[in-house]
PDB file of N, CA and C in Angstrom:
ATOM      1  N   UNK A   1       0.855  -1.172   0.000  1.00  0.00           N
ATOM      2  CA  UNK A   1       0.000   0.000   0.000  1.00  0.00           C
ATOM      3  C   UNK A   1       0.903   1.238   0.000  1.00  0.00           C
ATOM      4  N   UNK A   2       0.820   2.277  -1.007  1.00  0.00           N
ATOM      5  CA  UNK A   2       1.457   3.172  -1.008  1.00  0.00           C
ATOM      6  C   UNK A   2       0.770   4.368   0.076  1.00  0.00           C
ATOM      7  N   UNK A   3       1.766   5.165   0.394  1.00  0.00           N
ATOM      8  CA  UNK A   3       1.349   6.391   1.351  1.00  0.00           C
ATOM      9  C   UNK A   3       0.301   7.365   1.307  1.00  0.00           C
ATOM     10  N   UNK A   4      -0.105   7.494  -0.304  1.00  0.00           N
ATOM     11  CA  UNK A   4      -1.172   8.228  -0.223  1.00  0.00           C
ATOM     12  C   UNK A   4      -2.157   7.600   0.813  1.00  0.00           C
ATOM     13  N   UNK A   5      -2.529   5.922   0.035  1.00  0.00           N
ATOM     14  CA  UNK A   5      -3.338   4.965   0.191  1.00  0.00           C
ATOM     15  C   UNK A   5      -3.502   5.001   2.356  1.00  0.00           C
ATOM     16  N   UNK A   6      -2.466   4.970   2.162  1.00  0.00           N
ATOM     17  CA  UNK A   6      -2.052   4.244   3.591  1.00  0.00           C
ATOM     18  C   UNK A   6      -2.810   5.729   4.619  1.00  0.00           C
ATOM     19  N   UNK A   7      -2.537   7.055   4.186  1.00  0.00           N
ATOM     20  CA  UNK A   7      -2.853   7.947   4.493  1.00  0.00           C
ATOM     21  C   UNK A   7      -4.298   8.276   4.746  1.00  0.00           C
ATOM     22  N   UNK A   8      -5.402   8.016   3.684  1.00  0.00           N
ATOM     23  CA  UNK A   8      -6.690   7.853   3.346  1.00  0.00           C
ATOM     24  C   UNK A   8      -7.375   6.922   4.379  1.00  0.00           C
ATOM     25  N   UNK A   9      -6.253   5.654   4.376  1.00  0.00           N
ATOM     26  CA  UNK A   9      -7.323   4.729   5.627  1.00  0.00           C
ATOM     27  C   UNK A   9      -6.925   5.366   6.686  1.00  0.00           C
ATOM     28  N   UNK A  10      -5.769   5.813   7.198  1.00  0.00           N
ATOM     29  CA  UNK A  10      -5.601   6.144   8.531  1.00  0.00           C
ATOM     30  C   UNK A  10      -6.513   7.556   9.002  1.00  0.00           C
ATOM     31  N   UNK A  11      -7.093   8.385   7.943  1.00  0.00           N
ATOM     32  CA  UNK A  11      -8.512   9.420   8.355  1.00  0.00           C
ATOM     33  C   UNK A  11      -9.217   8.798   8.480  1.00  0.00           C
ATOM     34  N   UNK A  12     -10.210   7.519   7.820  1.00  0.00           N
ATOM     35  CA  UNK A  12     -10.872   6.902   7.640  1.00  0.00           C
ATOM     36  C   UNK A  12     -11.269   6.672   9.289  1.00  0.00           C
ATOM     37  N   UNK A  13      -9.991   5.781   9.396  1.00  0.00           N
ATOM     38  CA  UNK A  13     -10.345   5.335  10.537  1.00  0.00           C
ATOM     39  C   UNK A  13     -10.183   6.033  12.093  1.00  0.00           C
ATOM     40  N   UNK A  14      -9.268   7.123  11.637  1.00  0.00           N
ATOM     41  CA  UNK A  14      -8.892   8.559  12.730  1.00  0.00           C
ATOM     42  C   UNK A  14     -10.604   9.060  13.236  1.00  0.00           C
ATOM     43  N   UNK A  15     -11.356   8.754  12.272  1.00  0.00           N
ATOM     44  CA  UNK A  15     -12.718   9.578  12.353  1.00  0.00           C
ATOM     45  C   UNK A  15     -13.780   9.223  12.650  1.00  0.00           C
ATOM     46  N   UNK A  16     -13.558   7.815  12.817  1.00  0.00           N
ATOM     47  CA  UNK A  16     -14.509   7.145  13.788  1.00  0.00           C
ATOM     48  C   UNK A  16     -13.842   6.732  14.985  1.00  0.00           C
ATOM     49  N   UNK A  17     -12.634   7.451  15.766  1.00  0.00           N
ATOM     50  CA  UNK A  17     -12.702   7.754  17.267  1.00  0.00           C
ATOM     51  C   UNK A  17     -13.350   8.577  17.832  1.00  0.00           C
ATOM     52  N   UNK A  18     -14.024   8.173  18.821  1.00  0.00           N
ATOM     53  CA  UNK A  18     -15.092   9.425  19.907  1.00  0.00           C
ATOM     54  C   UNK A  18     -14.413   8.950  21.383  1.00  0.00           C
ATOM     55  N   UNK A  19     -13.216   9.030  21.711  1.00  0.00           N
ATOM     56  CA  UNK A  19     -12.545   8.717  22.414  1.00  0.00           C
ATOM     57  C   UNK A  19     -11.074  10.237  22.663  1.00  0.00           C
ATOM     58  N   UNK A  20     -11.805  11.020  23.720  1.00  0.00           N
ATOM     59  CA  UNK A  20     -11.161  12.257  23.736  1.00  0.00           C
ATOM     60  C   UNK A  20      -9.581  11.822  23.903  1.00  0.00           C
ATOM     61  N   UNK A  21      -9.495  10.989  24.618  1.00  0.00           N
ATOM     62  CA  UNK A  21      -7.760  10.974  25.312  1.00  0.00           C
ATOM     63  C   UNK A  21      -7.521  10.410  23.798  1.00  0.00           C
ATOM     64  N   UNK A  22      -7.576   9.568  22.992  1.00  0.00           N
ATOM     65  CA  UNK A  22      -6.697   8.986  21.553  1.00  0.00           C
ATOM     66  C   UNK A  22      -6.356  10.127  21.023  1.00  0.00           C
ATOM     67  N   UNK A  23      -7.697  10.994  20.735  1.00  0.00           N
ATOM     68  CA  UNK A  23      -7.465  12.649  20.091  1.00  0.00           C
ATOM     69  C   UNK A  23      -6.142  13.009  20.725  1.00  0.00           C
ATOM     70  N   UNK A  24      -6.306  13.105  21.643  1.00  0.00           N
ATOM     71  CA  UNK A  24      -5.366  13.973  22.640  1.00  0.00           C
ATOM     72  C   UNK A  24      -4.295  12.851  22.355  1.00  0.00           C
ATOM     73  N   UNK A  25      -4.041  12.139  22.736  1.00  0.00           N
ATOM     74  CA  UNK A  25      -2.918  11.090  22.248  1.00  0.00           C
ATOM     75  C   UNK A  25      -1.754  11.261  20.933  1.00  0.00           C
ATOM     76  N   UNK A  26      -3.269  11.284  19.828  1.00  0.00           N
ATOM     77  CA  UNK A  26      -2.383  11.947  18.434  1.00  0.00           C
ATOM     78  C   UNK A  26      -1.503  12.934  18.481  1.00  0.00           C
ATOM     79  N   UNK A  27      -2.506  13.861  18.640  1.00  0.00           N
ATOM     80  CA  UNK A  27      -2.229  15.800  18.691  1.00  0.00           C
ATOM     81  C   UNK A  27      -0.990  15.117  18.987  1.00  0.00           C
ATOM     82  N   UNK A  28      -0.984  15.003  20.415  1.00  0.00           N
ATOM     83  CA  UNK A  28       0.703  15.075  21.046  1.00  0.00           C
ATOM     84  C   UNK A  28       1.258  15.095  19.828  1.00  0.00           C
ATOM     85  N   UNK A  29       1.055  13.596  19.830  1.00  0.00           N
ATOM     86  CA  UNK A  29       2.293  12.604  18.847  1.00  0.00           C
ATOM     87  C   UNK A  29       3.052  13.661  17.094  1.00  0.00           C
ATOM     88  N   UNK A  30       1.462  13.987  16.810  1.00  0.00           N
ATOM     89  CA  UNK A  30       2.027  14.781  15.764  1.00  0.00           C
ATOM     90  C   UNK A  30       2.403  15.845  15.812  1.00  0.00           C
ATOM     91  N   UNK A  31       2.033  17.026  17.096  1.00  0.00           N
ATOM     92  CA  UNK A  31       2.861  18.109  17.634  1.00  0.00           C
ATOM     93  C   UNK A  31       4.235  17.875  17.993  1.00  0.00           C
ATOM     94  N   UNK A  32       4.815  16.760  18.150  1.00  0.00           N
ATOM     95  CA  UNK A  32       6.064  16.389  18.533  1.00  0.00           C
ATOM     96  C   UNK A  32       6.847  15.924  17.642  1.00  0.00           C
ATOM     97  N   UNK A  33       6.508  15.604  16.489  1.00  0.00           N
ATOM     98  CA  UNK A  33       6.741  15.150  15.229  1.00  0.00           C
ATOM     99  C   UNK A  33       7.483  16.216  14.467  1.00  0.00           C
ATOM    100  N   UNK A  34       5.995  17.020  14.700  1.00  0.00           N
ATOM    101  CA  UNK A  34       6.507  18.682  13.853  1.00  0.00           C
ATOM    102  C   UNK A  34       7.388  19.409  14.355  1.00  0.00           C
ATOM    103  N   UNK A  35       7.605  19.415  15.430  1.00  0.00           N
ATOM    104  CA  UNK A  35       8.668  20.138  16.343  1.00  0.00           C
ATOM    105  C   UNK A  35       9.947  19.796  16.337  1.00  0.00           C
ATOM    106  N   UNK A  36      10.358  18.354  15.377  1.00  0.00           N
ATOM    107  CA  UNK A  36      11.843  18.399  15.799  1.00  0.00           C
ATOM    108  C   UNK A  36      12.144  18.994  14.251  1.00  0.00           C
ATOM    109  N   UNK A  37      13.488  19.892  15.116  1.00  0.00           N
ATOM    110  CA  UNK A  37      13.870  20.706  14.174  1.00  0.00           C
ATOM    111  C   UNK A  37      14.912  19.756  13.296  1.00  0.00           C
ATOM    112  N   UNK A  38      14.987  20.399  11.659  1.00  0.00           N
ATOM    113  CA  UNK A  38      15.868  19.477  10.744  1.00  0.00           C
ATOM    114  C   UNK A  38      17.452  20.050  11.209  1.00  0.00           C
ATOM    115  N   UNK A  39      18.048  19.059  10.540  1.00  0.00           N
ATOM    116  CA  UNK A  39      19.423  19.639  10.343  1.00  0.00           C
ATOM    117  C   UNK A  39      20.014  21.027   9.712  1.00  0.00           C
ATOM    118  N   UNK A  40      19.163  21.367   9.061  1.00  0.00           N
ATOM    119  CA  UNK A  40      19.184  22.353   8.406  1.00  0.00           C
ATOM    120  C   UNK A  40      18.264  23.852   9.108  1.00  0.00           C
ATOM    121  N   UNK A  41      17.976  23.645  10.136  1.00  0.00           N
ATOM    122  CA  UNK A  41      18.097  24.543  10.913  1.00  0.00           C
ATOM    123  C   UNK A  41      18.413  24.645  11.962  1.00  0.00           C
ATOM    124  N   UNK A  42      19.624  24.207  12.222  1.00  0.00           N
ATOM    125  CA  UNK A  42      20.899  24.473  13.185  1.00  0.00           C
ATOM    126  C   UNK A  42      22.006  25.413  12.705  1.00  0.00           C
ATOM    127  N   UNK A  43      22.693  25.670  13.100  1.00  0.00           N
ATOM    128  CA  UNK A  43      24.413  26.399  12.631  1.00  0.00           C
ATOM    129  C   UNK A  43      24.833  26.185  13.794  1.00  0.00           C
ATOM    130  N   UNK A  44      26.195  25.994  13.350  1.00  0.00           N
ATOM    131  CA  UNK A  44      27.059  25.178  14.220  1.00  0.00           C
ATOM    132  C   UNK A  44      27.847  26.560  14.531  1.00  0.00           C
ATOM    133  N   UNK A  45      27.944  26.368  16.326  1.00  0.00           N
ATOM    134  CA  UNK A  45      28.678  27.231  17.081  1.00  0.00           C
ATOM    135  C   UNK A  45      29.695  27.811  16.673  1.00  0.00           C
ATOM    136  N   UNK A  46      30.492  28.701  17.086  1.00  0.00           N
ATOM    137  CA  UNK A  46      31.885  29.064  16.978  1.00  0.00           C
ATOM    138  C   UNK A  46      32.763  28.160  18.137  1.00  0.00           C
ATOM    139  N   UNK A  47      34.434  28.145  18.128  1.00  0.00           N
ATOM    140  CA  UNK A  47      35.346  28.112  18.778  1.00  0.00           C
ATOM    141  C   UNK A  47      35.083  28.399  19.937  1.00  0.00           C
ATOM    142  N   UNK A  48      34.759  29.724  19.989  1.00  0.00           N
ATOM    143  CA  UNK A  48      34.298  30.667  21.377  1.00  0.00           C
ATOM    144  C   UNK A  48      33.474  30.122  21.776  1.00  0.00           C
ATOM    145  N   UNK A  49      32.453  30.459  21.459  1.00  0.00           N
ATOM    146  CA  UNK A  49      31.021  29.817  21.754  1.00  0.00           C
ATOM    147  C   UNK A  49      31.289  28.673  22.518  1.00  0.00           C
ATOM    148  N   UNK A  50      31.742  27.673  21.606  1.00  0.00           N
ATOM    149  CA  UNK A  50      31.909  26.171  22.598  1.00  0.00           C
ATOM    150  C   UNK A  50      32.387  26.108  23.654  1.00  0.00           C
ATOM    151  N   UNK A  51      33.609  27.130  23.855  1.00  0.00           N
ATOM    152  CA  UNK A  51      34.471  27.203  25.313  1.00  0.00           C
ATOM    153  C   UNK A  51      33.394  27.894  26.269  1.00  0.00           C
ATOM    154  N   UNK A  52      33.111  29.314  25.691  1.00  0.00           N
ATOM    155  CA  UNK A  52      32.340  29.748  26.406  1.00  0.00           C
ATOM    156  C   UNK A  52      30.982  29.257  27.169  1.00  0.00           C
ATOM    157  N   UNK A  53      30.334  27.324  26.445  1.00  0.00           N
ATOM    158  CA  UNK A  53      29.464  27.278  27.124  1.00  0.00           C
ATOM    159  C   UNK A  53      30.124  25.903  28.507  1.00  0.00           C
ATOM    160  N   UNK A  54      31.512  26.076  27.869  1.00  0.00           N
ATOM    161  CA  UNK A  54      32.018  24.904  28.837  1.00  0.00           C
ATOM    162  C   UNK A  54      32.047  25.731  30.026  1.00  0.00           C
ATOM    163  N   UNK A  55      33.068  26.911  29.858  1.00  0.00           N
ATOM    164  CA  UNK A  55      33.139  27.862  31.025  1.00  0.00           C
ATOM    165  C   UNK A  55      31.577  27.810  32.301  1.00  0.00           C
ATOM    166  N   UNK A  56      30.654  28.166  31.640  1.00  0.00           N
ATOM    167  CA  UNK A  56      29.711  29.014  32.183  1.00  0.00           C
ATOM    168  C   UNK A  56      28.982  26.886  32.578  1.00  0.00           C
ATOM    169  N   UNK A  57      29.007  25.849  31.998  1.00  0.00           N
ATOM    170  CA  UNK A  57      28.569  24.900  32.811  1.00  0.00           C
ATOM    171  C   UNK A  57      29.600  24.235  33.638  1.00  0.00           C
ATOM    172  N   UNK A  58      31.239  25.049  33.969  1.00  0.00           N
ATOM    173  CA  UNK A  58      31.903  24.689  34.973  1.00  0.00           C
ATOM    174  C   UNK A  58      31.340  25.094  35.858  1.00  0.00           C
ATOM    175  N   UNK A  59      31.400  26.373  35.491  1.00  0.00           N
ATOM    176  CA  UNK A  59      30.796  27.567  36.548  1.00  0.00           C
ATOM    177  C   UNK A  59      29.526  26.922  37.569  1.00  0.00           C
ATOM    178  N   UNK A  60      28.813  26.843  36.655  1.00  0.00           N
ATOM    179  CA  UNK A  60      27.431  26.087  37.100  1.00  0.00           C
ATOM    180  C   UNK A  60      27.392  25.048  37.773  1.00  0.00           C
ATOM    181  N   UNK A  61      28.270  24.031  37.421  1.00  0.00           N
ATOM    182  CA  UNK A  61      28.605  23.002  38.056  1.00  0.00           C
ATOM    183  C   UNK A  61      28.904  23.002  39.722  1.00  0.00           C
ATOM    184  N   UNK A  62      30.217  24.004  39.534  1.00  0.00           N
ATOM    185  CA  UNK A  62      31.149  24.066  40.965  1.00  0.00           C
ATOM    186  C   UNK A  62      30.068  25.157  42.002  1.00  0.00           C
ATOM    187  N   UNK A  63      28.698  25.989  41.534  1.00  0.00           N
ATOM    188  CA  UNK A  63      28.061  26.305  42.082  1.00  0.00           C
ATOM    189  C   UNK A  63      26.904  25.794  42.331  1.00  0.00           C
ATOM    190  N   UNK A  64      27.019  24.582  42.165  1.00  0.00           N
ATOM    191  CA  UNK A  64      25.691  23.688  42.681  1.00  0.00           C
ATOM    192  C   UNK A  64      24.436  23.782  41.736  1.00  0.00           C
ATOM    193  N   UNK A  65      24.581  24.299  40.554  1.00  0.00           N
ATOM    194  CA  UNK A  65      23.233  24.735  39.743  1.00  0.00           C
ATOM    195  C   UNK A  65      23.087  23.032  38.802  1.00  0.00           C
ATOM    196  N   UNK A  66      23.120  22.117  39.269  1.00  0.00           N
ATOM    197  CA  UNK A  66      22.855  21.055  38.836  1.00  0.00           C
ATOM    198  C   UNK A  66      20.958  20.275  38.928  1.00  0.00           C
ATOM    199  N   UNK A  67      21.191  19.455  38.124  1.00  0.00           N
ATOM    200  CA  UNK A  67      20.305  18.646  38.272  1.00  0.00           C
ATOM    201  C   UNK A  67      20.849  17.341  38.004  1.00  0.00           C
ATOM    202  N   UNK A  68      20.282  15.742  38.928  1.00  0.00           N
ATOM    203  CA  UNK A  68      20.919  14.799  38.791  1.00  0.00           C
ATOM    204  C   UNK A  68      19.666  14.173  37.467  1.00  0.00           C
ATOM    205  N   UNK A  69      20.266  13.152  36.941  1.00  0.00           N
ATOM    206  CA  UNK A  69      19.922  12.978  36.005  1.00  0.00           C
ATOM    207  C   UNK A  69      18.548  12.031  36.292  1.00  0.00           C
ATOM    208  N   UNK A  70      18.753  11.033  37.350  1.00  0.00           N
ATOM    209  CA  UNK A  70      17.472  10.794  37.696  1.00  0.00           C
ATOM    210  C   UNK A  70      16.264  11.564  38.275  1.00  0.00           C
ATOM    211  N   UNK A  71      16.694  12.601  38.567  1.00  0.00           N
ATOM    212  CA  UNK A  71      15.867  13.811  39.045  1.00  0.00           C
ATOM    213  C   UNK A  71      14.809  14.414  37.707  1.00  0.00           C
ATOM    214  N   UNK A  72      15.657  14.515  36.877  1.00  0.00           N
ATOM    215  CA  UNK A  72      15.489  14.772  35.428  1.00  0.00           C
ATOM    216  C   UNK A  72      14.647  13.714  35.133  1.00  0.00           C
ATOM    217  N   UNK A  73      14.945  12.335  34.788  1.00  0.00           N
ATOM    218  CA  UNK A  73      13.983  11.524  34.374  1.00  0.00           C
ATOM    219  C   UNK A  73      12.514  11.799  35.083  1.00  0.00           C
ATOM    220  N   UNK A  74      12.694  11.679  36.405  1.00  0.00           N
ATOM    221  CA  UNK A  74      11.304  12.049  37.161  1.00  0.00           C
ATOM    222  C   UNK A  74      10.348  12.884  36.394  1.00  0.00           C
ATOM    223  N   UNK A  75      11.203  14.005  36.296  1.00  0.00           N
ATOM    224  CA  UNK A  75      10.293  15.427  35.875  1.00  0.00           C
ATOM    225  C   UNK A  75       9.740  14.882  34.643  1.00  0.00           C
ATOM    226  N   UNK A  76      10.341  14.307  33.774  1.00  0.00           N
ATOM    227  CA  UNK A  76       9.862  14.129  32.427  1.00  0.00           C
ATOM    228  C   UNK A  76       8.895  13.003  32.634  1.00  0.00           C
ATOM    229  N   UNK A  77       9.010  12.057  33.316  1.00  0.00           N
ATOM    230  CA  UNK A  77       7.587  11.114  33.234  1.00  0.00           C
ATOM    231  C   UNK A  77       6.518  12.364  33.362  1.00  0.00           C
ATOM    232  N   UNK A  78       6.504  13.020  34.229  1.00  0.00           N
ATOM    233  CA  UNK A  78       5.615  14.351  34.670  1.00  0.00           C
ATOM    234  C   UNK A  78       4.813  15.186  33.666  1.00  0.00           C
ATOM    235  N   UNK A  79       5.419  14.943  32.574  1.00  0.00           N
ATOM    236  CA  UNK A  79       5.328  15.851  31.265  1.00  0.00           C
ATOM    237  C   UNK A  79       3.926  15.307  30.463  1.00  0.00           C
ATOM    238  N   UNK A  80       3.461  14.021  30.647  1.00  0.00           N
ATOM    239  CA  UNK A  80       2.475  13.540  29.726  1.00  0.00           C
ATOM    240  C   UNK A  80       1.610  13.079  30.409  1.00  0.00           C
TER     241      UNK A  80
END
């Protein structure tokens, strides 16, 4: 089945959900989809730049402005 095809059943059948959370389920999925940015809209730092963000997360570091990484995971289950 080509993509148009494949596309057509998946409204088809998108449109006979009456099931608010799936809605809400999608959205996400395809709001998150759309959001990652391509390669092609990045530019890559300078020299400086790079030192300068090592500097400022030493900095950060040796002043306690951390987060542990399982701390981090937590928050993000939190997110959905």
């Amino acid at each position: 089945m080509d993509i148009q095809s494949r596309k057509i059943v998946f409204i088809q059948e998108f449109l006979k959900v009456n099931d608010e959370e799936v809605i809400s389920l999608l959205e996400k999925i395809l709001g998150s989809i759309n959001k990652h940015p391509s390669e092609d809209d990045f530019t890559p730092m300078s020299v400086q730049e790079f030192h300068d963000r090592i500097d400022k997360s030493m900095k950060d570091s040796s002043e306690g402005r951390l987060i542990k990484a399982s701390d981090l995971k937590e928050r993000i289950k939190k997110w959905t």
